[in-house]
Protein backbone atom coordinates (compact mmCIF):
# COMPACT_ATOMS: atom_id res chain seq x y z
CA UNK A 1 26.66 -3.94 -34.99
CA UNK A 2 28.29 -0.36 -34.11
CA UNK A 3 28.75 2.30 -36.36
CA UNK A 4 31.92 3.42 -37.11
CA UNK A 5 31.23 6.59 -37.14
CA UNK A 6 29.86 7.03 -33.42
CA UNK A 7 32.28 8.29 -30.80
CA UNK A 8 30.91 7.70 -27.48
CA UNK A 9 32.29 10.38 -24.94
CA UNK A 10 34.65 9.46 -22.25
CA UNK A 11 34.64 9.88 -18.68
CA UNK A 12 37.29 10.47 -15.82
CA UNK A 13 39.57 10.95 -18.27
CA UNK A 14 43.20 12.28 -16.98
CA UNK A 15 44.08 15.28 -18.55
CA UNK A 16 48.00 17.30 -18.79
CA UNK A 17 47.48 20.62 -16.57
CA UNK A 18 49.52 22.39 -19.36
CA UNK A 19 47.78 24.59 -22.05
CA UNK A 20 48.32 21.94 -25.40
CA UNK A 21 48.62 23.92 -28.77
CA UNK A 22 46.17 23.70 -31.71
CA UNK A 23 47.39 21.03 -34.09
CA UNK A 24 44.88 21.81 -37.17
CA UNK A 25 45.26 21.95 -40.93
CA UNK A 26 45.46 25.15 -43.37
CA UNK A 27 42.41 26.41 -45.01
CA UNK A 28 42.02 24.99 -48.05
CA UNK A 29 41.58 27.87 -50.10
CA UNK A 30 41.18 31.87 -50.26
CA UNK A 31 37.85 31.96 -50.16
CA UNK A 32 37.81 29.75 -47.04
CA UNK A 33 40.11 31.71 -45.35
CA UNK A 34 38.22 35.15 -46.18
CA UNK A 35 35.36 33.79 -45.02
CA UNK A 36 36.29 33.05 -41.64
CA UNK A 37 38.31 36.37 -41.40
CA UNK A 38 34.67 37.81 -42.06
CA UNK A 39 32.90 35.92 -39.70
CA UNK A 40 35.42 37.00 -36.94
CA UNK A 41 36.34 40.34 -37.48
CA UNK A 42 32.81 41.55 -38.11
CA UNK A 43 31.78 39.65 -34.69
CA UNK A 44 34.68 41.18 -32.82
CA UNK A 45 33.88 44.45 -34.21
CA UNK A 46 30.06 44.28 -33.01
CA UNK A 47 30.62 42.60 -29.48
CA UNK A 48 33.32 44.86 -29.05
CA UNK A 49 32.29 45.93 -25.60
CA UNK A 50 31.57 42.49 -24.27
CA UNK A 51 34.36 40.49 -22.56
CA UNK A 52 31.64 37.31 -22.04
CA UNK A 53 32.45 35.16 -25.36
CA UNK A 54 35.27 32.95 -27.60
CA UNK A 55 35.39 33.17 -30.85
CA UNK A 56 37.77 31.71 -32.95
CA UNK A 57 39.03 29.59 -35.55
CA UNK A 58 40.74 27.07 -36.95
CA UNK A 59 41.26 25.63 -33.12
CA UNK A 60 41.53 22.60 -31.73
CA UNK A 61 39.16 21.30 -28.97
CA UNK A 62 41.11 19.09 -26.72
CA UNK A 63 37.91 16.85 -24.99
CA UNK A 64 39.47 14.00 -24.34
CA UNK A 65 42.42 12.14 -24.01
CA UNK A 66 41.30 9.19 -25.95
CA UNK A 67 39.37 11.63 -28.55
CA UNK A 68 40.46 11.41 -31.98
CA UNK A 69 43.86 13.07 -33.61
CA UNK A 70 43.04 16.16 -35.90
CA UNK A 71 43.99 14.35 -38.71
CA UNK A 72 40.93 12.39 -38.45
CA UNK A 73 38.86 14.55 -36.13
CA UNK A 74 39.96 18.38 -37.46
CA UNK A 75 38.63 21.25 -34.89
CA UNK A 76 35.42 23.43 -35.91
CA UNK A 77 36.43 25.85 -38.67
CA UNK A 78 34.75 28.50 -36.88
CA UNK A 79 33.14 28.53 -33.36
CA UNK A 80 31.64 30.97 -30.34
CA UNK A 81 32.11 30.17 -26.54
CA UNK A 82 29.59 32.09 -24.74
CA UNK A 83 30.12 33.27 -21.19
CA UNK A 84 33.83 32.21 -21.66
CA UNK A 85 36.61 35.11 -21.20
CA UNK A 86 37.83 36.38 -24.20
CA UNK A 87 41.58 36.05 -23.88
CA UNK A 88 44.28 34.57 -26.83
CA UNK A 89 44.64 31.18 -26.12
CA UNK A 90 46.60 28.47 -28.24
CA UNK A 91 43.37 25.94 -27.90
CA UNK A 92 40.16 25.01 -26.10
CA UNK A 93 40.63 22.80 -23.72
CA UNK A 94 36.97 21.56 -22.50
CA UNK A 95 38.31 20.39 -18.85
CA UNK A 96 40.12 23.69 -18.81
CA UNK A 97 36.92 25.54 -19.59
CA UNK A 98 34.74 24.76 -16.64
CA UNK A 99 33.59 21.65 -19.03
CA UNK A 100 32.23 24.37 -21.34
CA UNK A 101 32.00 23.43 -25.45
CA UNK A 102 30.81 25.93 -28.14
CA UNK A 103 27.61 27.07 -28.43
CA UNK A 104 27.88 28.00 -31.98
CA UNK A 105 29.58 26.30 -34.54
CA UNK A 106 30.16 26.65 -38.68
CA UNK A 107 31.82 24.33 -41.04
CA UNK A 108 33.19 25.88 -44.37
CA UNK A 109 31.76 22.68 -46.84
CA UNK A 110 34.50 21.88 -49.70
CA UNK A 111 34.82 18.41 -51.44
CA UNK A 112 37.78 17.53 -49.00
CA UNK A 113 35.59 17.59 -45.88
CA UNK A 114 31.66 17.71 -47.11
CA UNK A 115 31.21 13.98 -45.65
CA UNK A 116 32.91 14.55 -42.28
CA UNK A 117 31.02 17.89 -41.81
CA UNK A 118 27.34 16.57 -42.63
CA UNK A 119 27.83 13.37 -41.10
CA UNK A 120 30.86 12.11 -38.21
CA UNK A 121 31.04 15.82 -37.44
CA UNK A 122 27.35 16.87 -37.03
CA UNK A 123 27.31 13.58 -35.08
CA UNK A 124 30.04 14.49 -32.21
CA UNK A 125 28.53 18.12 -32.22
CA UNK A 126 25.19 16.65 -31.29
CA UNK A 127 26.27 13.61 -29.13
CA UNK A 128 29.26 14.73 -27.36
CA UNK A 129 29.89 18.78 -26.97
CA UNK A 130 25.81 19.06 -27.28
CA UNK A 131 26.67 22.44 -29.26
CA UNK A 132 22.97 24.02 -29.38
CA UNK A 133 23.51 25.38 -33.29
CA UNK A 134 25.28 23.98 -35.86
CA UNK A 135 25.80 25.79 -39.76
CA UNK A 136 27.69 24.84 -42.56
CA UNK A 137 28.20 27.20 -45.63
CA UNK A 138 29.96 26.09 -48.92
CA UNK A 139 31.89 28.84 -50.33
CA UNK A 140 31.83 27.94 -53.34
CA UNK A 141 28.56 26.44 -54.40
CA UNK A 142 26.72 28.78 -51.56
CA UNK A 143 24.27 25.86 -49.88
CA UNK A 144 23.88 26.80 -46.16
CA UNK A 145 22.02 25.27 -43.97
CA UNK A 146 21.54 25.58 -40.28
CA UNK A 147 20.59 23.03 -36.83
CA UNK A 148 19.63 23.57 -33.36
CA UNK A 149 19.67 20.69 -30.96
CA UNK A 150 16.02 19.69 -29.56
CA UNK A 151 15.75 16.92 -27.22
CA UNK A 152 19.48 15.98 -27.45
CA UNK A 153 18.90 15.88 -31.65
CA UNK A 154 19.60 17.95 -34.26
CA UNK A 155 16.89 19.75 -36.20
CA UNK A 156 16.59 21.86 -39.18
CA UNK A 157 16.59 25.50 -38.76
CA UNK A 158 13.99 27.06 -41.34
CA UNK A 159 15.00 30.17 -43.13
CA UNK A 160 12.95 33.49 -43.34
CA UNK A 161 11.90 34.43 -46.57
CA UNK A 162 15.29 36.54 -47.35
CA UNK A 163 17.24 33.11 -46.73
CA UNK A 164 18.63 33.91 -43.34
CA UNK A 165 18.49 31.74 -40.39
CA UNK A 166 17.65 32.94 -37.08
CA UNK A 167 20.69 32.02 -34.14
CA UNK A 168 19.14 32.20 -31.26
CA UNK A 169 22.48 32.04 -29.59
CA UNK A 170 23.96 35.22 -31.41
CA UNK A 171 20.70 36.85 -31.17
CA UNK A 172 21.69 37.17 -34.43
CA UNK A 173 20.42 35.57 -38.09
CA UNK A 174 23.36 34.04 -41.02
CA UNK A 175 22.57 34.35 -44.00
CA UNK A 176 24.38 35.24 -47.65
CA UNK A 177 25.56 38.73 -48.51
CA UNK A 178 27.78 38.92 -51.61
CA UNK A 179 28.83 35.09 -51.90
CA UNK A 180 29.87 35.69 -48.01
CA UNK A 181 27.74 34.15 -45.05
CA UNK A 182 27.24 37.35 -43.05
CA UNK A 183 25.30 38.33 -39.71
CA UNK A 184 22.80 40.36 -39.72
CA UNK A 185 21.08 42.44 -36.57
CA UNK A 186 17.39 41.30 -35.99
CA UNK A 187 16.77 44.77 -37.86
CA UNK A 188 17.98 43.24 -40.68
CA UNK A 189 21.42 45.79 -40.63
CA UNK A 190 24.48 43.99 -42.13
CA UNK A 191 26.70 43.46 -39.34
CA UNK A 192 30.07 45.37 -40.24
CA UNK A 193 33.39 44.37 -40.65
CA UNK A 194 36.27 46.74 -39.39
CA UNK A 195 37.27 48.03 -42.92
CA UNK A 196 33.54 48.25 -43.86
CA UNK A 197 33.18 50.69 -40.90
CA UNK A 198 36.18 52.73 -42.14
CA UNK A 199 34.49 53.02 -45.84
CA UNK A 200 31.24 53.66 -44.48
CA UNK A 201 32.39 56.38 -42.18
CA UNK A 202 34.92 57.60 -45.38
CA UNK A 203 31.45 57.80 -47.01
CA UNK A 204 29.41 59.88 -45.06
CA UNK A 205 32.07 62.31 -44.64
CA UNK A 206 32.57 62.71 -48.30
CA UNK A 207 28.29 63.17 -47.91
CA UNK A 208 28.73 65.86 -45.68
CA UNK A 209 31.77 67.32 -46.81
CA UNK A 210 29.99 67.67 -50.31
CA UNK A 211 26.54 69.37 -48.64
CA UNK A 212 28.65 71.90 -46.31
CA UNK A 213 30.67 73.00 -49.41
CA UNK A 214 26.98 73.24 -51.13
CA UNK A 215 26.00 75.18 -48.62
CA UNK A 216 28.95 77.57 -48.67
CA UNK A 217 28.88 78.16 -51.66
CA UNK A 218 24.75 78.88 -51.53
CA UNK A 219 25.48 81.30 -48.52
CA UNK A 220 28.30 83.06 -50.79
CA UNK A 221 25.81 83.52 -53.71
CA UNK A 222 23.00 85.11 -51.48
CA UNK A 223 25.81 87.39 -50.14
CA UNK A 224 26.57 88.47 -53.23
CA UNK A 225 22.58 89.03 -54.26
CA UNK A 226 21.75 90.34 -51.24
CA UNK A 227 24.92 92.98 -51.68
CA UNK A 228 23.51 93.84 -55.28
CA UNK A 229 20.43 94.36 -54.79
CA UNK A 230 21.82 96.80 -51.49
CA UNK A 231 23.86 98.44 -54.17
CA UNK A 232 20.58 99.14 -56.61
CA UNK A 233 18.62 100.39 -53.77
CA UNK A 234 21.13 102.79 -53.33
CA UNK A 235 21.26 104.11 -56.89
CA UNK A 236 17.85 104.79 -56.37
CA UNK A 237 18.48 107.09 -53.62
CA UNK A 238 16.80 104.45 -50.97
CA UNK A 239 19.33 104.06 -48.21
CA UNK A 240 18.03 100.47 -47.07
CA UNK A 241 17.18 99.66 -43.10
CA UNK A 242 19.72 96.74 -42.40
CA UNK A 243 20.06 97.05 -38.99
């Protein structure tokens, strides 16, 4: 008996030359949609000099032409091409792509989708795009876990002892930072987002700005000692060598 929930992937299938646009739901909530805003800009912002990688979200990935419509089969909420030019484009289209699918994809969990992310979803990630890691973080309740695909199957990643997982795709780890799922350098540094940057920056110019002004005002009070005791010297008929 098949399963219902296998989709076995299609060959020689005929495909429209003509870019197709994403056809994917709304995020389902704030916290959703913050999240993926984080994941993205905060990538962008650290691969800014790299022109080699996709990232996006919220996209459909057009695979096949008898593959399933997103209202059954919704596109990754958040995924990485690798090696792919990173231009705007209105969806992924695999036979566009040189035949490439994501490397990297996460799934925002919420009670709406939590069965088709752990189990129809995982499945097509693993059997049909072959994705090499696969995350899912709930927003809400925090549970993240994290898969990399060994011998054509999926297998748990194990976390380090600060609850971050290791992508050996990003060369990066995940992990939870303030409710978020964040990336984090394999220093350990929090990987940025663009307004972080700006308050950091803010920040240690208010640092500096506050020890120069300490400093002036230091240099202005050994003027003014240095000048008395000048004066003193010269009450005491001592005409002081300052040359």
């Amino acid at each position: 008996m098949s399963n219902p929930n296998e989709i076995e992937p299609q060959k020689d299938d005929f495909f429209p030359p003509e870019e197709l646009y994403s056809d994917e739901p709304q995020f389902e909530s704030d916290l959703h949609l913050h999240q993926i805003i984080t994941l993205l800009n905060s990538l962008n912002e650290l691969w800014e000099a790299r022109n080699d990688f996709y990232a996006t979200s919220n996209l459909t990935i057009y695979y096949s032409s008898r593959q399933l419509p997103s209202t059954e089969f919704p596109g990754p909420d958040f995924f990485v091409v690798l090696g792919a030019e990173k231009r705007n484009r209105n969806s992924w289209m695999v036979y566009h792509e040189n035949g490439k699918y994501p490397n990297v994809i996460i799934e925002l969990l919420s009670e709406q989708t939590i069965s088709l992310d752990k189990g129809l979803k995982k499945q097509v990630y693993q059997d049909i795009f072959r994705t090499p890691e696969y995350f899912w973080f709930d927003p809400y309740s925090l549970e993240f876990a994290g898969f990399t695909l060994i011998s054509g199957i999926y297998q748990p990643l194990v976390p380090n002892p600060q609850e971050w997982i290791w992508s050996q795709q990003l060369n990066l780890f995940l992990g939870v930072h303030q409710n978020q799922l964040r990336y984090f350098t394999p220093e350990g540094e929090l990987v940025l987002t663009s307004q972080e940057q700006v308050e950091k920056y803010k920040q240690e110019f208010e640092k500096y700005h506050q020890i120069a002004e300490q400093k002036k005002q230091e240099t202005n009070q050994y003027k003014q000692e240095f000048n008395l005791i000048i004066s003193k010297l010269k009450e005491l008929g001592i005409d002081p060598d300052i040359s």
